[in-house]
C-alpha atoms as a PDB file:
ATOM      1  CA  UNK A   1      67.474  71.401  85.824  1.00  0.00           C
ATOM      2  CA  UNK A   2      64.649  69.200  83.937  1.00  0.00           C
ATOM      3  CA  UNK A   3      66.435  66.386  82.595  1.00  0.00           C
ATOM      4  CA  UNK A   4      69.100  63.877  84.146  1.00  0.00           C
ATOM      5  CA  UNK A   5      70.742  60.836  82.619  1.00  0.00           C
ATOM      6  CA  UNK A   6      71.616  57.999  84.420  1.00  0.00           C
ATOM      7  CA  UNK A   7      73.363  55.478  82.331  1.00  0.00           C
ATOM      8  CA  UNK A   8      73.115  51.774  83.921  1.00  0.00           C
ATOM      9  CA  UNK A   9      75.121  48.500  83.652  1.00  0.00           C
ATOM     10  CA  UNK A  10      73.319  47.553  86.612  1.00  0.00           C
ATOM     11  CA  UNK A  11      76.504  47.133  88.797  1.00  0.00           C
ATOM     12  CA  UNK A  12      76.246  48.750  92.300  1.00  0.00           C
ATOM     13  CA  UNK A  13      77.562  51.892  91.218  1.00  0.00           C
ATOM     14  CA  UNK A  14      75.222  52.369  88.729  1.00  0.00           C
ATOM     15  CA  UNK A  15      73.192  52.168  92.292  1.00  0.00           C
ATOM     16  CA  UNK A  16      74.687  54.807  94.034  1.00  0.00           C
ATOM     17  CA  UNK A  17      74.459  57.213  90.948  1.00  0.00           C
ATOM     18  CA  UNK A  18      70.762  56.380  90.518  1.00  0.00           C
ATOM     19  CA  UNK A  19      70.282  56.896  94.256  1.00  0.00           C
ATOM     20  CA  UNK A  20      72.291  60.795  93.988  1.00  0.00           C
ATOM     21  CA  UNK A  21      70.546  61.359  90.964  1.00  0.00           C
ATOM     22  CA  UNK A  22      67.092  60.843  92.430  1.00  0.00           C
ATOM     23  CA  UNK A  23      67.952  62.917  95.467  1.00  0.00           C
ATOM     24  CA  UNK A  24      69.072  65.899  92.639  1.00  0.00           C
ATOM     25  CA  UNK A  25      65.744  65.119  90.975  1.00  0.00           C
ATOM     26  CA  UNK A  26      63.777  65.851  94.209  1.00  0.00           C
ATOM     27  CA  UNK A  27      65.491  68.886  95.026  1.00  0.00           C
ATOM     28  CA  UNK A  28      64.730  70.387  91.567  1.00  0.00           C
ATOM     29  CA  UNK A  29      61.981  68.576  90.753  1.00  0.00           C
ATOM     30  CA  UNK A  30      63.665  66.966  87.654  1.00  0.00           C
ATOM     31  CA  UNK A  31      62.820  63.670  86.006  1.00  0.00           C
ATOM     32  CA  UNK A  32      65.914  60.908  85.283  1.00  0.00           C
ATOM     33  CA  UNK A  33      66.315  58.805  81.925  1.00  0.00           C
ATOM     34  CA  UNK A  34      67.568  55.690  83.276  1.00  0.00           C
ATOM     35  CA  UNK A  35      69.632  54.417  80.159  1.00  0.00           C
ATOM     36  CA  UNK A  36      70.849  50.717  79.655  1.00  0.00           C
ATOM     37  CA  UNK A  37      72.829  49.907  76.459  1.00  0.00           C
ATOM     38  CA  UNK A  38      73.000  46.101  75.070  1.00  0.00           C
ATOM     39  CA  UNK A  39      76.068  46.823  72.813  1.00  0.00           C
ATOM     40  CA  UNK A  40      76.186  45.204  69.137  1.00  0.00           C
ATOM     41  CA  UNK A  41      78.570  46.516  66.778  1.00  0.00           C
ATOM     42  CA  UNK A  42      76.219  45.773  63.607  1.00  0.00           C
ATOM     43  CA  UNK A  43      73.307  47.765  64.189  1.00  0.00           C
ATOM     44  CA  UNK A  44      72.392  50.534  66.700  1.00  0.00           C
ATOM     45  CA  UNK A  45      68.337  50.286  67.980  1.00  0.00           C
ATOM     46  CA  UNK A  46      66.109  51.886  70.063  1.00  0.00           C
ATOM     47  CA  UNK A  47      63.868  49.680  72.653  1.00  0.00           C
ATOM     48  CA  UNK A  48      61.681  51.382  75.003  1.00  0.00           C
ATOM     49  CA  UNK A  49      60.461  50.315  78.315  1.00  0.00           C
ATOM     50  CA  UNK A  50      57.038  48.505  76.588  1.00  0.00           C
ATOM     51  CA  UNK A  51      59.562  46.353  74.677  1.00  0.00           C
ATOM     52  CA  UNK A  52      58.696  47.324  71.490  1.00  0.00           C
ATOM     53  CA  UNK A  53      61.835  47.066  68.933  1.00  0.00           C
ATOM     54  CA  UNK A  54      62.555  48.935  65.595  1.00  0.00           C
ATOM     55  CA  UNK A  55      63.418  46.670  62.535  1.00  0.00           C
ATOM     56  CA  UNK A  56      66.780  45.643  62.474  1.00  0.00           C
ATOM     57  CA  UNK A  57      69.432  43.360  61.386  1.00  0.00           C
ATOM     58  CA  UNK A  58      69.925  41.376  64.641  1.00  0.00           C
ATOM     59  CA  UNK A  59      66.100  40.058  65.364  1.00  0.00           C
ATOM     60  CA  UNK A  60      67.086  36.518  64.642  1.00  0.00           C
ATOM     61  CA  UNK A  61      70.278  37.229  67.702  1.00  0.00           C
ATOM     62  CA  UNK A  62      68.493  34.794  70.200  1.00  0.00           C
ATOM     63  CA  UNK A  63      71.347  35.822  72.621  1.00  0.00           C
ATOM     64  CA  UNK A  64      70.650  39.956  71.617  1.00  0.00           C
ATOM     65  CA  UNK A  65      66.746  39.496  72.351  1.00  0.00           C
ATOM     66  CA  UNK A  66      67.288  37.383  75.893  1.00  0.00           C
ATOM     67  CA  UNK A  67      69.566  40.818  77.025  1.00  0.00           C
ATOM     68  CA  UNK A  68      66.855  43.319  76.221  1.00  0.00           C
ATOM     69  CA  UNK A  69      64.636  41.395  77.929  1.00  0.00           C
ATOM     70  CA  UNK A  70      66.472  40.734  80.809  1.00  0.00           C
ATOM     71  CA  UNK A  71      67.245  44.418  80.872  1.00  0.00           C
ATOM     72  CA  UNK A  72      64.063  45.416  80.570  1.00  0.00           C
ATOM     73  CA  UNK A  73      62.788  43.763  83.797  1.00  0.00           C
ATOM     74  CA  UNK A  74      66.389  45.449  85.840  1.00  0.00           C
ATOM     75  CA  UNK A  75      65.005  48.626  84.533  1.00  0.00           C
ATOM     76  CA  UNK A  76      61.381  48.195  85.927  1.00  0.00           C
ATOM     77  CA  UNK A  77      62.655  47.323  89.027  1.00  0.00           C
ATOM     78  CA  UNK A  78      64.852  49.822  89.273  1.00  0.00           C
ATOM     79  CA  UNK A  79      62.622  52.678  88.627  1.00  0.00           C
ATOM     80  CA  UNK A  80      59.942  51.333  90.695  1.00  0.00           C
ATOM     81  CA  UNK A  81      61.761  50.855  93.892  1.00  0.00           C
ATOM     82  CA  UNK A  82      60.223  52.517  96.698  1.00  0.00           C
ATOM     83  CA  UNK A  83      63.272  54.293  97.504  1.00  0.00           C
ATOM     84  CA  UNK A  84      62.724  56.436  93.989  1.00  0.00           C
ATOM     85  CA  UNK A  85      59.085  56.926  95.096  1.00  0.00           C
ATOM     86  CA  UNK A  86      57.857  60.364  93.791  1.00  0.00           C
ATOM     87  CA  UNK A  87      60.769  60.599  91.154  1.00  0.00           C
ATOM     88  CA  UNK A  88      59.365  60.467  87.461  1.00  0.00           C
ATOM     89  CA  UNK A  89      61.956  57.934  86.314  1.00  0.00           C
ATOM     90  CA  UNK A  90      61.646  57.093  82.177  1.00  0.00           C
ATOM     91  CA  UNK A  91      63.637  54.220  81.430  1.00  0.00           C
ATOM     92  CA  UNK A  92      65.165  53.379  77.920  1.00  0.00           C
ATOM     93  CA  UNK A  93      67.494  50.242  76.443  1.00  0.00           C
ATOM     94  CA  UNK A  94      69.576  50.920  73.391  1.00  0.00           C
ATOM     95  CA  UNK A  95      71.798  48.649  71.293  1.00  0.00           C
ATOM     96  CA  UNK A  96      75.057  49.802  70.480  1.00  0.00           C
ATOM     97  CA  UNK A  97      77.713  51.452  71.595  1.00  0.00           C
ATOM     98  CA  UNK A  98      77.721  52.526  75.177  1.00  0.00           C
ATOM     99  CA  UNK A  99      79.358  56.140  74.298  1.00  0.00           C
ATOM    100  CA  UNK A 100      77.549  56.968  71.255  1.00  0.00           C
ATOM    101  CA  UNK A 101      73.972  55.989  72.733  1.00  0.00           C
ATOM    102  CA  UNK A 102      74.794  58.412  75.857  1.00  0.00           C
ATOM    103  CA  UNK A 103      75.784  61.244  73.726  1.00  0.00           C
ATOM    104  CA  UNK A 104      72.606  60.464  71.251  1.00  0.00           C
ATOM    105  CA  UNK A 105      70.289  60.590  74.745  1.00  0.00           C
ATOM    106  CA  UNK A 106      71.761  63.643  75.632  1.00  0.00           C
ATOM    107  CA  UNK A 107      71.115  65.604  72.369  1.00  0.00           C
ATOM    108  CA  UNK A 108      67.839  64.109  71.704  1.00  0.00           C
ATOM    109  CA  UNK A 109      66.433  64.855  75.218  1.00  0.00           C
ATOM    110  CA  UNK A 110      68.452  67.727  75.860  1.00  0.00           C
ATOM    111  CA  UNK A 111      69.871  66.905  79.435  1.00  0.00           C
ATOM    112  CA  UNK A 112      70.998  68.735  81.674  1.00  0.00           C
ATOM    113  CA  UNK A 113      73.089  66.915  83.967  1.00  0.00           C
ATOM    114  CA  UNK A 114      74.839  63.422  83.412  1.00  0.00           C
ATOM    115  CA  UNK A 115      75.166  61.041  86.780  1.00  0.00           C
ATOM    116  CA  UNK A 116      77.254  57.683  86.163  1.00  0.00           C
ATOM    117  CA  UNK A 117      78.997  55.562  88.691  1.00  0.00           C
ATOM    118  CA  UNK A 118      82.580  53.811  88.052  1.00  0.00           C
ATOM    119  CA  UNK A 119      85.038  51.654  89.596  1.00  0.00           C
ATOM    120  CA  UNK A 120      87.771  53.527  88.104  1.00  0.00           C
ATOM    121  CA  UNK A 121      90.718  51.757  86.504  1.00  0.00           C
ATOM    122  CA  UNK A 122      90.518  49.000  88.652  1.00  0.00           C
ATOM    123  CA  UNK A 123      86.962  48.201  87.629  1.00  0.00           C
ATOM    124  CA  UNK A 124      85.530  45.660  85.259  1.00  0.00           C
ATOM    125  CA  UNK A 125      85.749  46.268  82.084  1.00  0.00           C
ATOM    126  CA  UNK A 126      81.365  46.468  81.806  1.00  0.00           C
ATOM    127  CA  UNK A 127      79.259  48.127  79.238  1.00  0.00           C
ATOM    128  CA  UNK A 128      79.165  51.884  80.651  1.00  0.00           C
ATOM    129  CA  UNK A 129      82.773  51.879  83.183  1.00  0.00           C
ATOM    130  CA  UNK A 130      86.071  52.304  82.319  1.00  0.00           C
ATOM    131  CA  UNK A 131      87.024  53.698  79.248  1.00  0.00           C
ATOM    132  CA  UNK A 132      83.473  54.309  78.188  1.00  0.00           C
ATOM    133  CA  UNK A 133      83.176  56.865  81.468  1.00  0.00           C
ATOM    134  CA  UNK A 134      86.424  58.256  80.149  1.00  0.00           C
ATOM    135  CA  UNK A 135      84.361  59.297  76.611  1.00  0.00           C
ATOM    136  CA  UNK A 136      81.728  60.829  77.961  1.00  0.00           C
ATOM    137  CA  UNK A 137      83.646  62.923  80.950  1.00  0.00           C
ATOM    138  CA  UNK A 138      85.984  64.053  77.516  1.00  0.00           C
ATOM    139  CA  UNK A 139      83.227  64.958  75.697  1.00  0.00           C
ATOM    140  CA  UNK A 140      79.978  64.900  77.230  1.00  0.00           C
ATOM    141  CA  UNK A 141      77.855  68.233  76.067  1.00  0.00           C
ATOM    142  CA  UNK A 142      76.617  68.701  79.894  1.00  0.00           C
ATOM    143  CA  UNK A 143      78.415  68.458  83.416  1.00  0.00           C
ATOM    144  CA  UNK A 144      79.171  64.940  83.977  1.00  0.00           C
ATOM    145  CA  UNK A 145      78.836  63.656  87.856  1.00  0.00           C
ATOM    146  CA  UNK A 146      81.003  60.466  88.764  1.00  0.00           C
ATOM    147  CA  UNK A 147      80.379  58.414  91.867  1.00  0.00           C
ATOM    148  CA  UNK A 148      82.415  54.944  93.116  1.00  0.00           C
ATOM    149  CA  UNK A 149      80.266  54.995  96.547  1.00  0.00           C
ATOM    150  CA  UNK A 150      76.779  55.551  98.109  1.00  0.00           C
ATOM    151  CA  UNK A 151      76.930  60.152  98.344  1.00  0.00           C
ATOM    152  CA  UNK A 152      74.116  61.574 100.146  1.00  0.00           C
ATOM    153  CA  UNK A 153      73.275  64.346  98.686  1.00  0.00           C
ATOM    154  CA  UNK A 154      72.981  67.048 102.077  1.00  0.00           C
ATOM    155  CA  UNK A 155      76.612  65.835 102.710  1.00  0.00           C
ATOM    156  CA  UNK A 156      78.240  67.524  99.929  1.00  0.00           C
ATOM    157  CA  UNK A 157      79.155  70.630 101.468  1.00  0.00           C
ATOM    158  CA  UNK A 158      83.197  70.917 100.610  1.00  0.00           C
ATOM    159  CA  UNK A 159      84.101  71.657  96.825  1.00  0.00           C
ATOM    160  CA  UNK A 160      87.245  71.377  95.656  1.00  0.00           C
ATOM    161  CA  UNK A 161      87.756  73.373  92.281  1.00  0.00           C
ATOM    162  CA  UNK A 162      91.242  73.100  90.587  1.00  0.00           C
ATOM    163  CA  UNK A 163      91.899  76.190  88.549  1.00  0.00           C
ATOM    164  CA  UNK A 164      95.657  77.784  87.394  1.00  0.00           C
ATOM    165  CA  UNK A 165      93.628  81.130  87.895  1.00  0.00           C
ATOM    166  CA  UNK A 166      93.777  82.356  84.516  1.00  0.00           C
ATOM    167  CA  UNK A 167      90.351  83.626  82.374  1.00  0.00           C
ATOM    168  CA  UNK A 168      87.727  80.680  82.401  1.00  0.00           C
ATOM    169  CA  UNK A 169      85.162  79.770  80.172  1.00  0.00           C
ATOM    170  CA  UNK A 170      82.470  81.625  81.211  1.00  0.00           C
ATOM    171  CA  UNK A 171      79.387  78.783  80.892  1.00  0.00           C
ATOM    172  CA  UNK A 172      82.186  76.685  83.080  1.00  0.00           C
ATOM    173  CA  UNK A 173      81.879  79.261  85.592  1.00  0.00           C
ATOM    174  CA  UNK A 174      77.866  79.577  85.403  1.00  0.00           C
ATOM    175  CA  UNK A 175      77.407  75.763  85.759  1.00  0.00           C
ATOM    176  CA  UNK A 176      79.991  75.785  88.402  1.00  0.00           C
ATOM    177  CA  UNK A 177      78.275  78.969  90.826  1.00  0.00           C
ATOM    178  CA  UNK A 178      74.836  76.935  90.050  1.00  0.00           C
ATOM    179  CA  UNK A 179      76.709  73.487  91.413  1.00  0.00           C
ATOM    180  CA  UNK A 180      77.487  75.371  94.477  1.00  0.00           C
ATOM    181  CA  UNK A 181      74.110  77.390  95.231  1.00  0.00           C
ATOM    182  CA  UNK A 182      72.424  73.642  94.618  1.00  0.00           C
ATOM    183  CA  UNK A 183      74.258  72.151  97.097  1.00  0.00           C
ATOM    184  CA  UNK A 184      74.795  75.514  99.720  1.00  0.00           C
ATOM    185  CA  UNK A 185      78.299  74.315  99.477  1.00  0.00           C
ATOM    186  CA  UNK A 186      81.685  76.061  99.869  1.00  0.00           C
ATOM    187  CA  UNK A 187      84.116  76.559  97.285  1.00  0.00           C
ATOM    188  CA  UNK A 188      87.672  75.460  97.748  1.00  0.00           C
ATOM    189  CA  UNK A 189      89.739  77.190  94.661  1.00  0.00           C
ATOM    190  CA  UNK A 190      93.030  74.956  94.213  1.00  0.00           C
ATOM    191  CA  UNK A 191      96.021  75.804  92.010  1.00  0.00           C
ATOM    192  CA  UNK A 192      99.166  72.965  92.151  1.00  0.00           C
ATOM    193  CA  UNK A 193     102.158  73.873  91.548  1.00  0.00           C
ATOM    194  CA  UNK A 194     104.369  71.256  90.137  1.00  0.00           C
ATOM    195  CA  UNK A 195     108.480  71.403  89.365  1.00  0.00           C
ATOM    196  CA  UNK A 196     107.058  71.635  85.407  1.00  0.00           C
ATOM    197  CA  UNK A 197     104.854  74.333  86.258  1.00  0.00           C
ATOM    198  CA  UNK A 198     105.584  76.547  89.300  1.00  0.00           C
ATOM    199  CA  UNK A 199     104.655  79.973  89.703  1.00  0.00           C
ATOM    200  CA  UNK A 200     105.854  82.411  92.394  1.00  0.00           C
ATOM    201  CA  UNK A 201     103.374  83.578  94.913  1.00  0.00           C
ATOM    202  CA  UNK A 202     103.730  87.652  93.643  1.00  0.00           C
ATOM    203  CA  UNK A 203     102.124  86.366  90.355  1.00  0.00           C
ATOM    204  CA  UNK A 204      99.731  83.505  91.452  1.00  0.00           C
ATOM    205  CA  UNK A 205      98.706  86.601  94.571  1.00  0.00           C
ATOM    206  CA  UNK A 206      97.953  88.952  91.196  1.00  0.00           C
ATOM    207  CA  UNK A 207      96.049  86.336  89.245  1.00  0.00           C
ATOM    208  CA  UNK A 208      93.939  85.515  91.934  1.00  0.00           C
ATOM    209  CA  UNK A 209      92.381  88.654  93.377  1.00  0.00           C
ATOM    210  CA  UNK A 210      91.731  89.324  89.225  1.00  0.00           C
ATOM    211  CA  UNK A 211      90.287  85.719  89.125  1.00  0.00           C
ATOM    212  CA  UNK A 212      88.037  86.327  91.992  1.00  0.00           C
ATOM    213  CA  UNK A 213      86.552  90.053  91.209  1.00  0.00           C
ATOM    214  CA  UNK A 214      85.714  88.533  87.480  1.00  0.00           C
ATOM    215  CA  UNK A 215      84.082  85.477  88.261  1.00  0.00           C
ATOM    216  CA  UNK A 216      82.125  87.344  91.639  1.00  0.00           C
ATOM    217  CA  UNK A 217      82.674  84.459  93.961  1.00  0.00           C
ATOM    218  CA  UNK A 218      81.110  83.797  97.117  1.00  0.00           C
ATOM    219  CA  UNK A 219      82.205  81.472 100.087  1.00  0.00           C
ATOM    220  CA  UNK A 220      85.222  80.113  98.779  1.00  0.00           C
ATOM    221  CA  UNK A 221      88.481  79.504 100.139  1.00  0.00           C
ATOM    222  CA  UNK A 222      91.986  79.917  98.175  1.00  0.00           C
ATOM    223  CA  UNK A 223      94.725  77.234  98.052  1.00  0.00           C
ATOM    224  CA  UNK A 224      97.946  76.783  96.532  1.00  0.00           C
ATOM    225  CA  UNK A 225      98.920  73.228  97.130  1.00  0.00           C
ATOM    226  CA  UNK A 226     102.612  71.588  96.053  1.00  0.00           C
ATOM    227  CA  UNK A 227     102.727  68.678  93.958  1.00  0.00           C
ATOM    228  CA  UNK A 228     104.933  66.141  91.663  1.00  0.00           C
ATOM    229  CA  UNK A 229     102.115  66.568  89.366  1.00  0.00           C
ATOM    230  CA  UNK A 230      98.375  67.954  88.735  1.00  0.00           C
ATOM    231  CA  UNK A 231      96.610  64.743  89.002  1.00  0.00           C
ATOM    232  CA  UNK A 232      98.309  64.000  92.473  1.00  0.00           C
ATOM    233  CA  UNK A 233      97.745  67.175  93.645  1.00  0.00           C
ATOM    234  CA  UNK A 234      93.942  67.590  93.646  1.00  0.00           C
ATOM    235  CA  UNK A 235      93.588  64.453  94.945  1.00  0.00           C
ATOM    236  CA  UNK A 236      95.917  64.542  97.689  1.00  0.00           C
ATOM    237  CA  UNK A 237      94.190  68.049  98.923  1.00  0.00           C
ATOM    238  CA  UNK A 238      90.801  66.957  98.833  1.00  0.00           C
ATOM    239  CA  UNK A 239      91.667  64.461 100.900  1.00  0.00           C
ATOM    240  CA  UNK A 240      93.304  66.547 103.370  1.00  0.00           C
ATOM    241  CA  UNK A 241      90.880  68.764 103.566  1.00  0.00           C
ATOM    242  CA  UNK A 242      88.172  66.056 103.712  1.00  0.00           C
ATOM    243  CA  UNK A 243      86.431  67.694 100.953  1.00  0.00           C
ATOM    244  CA  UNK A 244      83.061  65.996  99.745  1.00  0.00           C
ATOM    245  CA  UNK A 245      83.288  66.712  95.785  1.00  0.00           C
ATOM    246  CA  UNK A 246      86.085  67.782  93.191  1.00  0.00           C
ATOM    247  CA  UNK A 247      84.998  69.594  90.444  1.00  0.00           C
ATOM    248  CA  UNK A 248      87.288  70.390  87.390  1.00  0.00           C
ATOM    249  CA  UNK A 249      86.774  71.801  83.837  1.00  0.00           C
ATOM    250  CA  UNK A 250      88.048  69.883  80.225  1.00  0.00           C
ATOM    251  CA  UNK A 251      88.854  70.838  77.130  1.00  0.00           C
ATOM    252  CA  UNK A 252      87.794  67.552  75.430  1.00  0.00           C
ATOM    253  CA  UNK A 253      91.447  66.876  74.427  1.00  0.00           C
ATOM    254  CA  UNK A 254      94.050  63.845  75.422  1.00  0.00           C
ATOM    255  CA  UNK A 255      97.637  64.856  75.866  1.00  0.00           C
ATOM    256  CA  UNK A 256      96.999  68.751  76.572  1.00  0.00           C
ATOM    257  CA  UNK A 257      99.112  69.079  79.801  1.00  0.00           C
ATOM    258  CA  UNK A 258      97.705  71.784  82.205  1.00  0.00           C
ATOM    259  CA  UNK A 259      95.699  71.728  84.681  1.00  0.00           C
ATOM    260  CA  UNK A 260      92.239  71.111  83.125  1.00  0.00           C
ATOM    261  CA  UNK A 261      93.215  69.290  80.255  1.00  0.00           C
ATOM    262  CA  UNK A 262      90.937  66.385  79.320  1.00  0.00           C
ATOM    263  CA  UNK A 263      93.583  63.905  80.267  1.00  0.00           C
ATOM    264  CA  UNK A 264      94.296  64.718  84.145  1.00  0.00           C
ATOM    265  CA  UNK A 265      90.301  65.189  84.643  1.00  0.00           C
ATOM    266  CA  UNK A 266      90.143  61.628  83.606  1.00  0.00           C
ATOM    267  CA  UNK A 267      92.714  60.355  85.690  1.00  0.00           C
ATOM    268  CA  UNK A 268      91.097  62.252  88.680  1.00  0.00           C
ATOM    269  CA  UNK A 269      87.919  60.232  88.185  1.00  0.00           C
ATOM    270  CA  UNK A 270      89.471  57.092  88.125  1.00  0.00           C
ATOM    271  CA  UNK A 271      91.781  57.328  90.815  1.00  0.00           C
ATOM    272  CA  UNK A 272      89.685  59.739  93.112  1.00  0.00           C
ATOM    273  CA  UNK A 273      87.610  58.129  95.956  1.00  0.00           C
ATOM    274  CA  UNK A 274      85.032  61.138  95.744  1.00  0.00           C
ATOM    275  CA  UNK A 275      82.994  61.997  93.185  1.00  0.00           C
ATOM    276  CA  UNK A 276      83.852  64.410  90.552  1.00  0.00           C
ATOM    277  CA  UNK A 277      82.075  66.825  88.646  1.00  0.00           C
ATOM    278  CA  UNK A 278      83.711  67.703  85.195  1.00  0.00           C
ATOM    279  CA  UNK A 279      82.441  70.413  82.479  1.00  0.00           C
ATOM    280  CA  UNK A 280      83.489  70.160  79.114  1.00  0.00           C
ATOM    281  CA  UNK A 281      84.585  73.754  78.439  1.00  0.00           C
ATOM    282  CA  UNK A 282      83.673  74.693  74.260  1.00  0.00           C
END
């Protein structure tokens, strides 16, 4: 892992994903992109951390120019704070639109992991929470890593990974066996069964003992869990089990109902307490 993206509206959860991501960065000696976006909806620009600005349409914006530079200086601080101390933090502002500049910075730097925090639905509606996190867990090229509190990185030892059991992507899998050997964690497979979509335990018995000599799991746990729906489900066993991290897999689509359809991986990260780790699958 060489590059991480931590895209910042300066709120406190921005704070507790820059925190997680610098503890990741340690671990694998990685370096972060701390991103802030200043959106405009007439021009998109690039300013980097000396201040220097490309030409554009918006110079004379007094009210434009007084954001970057008040950005600028939250940036600074932010990656020189002594509790970063030995991370290589770069720091970058664009103006535009939140979802467009993430995507942009992950193409053009080609990172591996994306850190963001959110407030969920109940948030305010800020440059990079809300439906903006929503975008980039739908689409985002990399795994996307969602925090709403301060996550200490040696305390995420309990995974909870919804699956129906049937074939996988196989990069999902990959980034998902890496997740767990980076944080020594175990692996709690979930399937919910829901009055829509209920199977009996002689099939689900079949489809897991295939699931589990394909993929060549390690320290994992199996769990079939009974829900009024998906969403509910995960959530409601990771917290019984106390479980430190959900991870789940999207398709990139709204409105595709089962179980890692782009639409219930959203709602899980906006009404989930934990933090989530979603993978687009291609």
């Amino acid at each position: 892992m060489r590059t991480i993206l931590v895209p910042t509206d300066f709120s406190s959860q921005a704070g507790y994903a820059l925190s997680l991501a610098a503890q990741i960065a340690r671990q694998n000696d990685s370096k972060i992109l701390l991103l802030h976006v200043v959106e405009n909806y007439s021009a998109v620009n690039t300013v980097s951390v000396t201040g220097d600005m490309t030409p554009s349409n918006f110079t004379d914006d007094i009210y434009t120019i007084k954001l970057i530079e008040t950005s600028k200086k939250h940036l600074e601080e932010a990656a020189n704070d002594p509790l970063y101390s030995g991370v290589v933090i770069d720091t970058k502002i664009q103006v535009g639109n939140p979802y467009g500049s993430i995507s942009s910075e992950v193409t053009e730097n080609d990172v591996d992991l994306i850190v963001m925090g959110t407030t969920g639905v109940s948030g305010l509606d800020e440059v990079l929470i809300g439906s903006n996190t929503e975008k980039v867990v739908r689409h985002s090229k990399c795994p996307v890593l969602t925090v709403k509190n301060p996550v200490e990185l040696d305390s995420l030892k309990e995974i909870v990974f919804a699956t129906n059991f049937a074939e996988e992507n196989k990069e999902l899998i990959e980034n998902l066996k890496k997740l767990q050997k980076t944080l020594d964690a175990k692996l709690n497979l979930l399937k919910v069964n829901t009055p829509n979509n209920f199977n009996v335990d002689r099939d689900t018995r079949k489809d897991i003992n295939n699931y589990i000599e394909k993929y060549s799991l390690e320290n994992y746990t199996v769990n079939i869990y009974n829900a009024l729906d998906e969403e509910d489900g995960i959530i409601f066993f990771a917290e019984d089990i106390n479980a430190d991290l959900i991870a789940m897999g999207t398709h990139g689509r709204t409105g595709f109902l089962h179980l890692i359809s782009g639409s219930i991986a959203e709602d899980v990260v906006n009404h989930a307490s934990r933090p989530v780790w979603t993978y687009k699958v291609k």
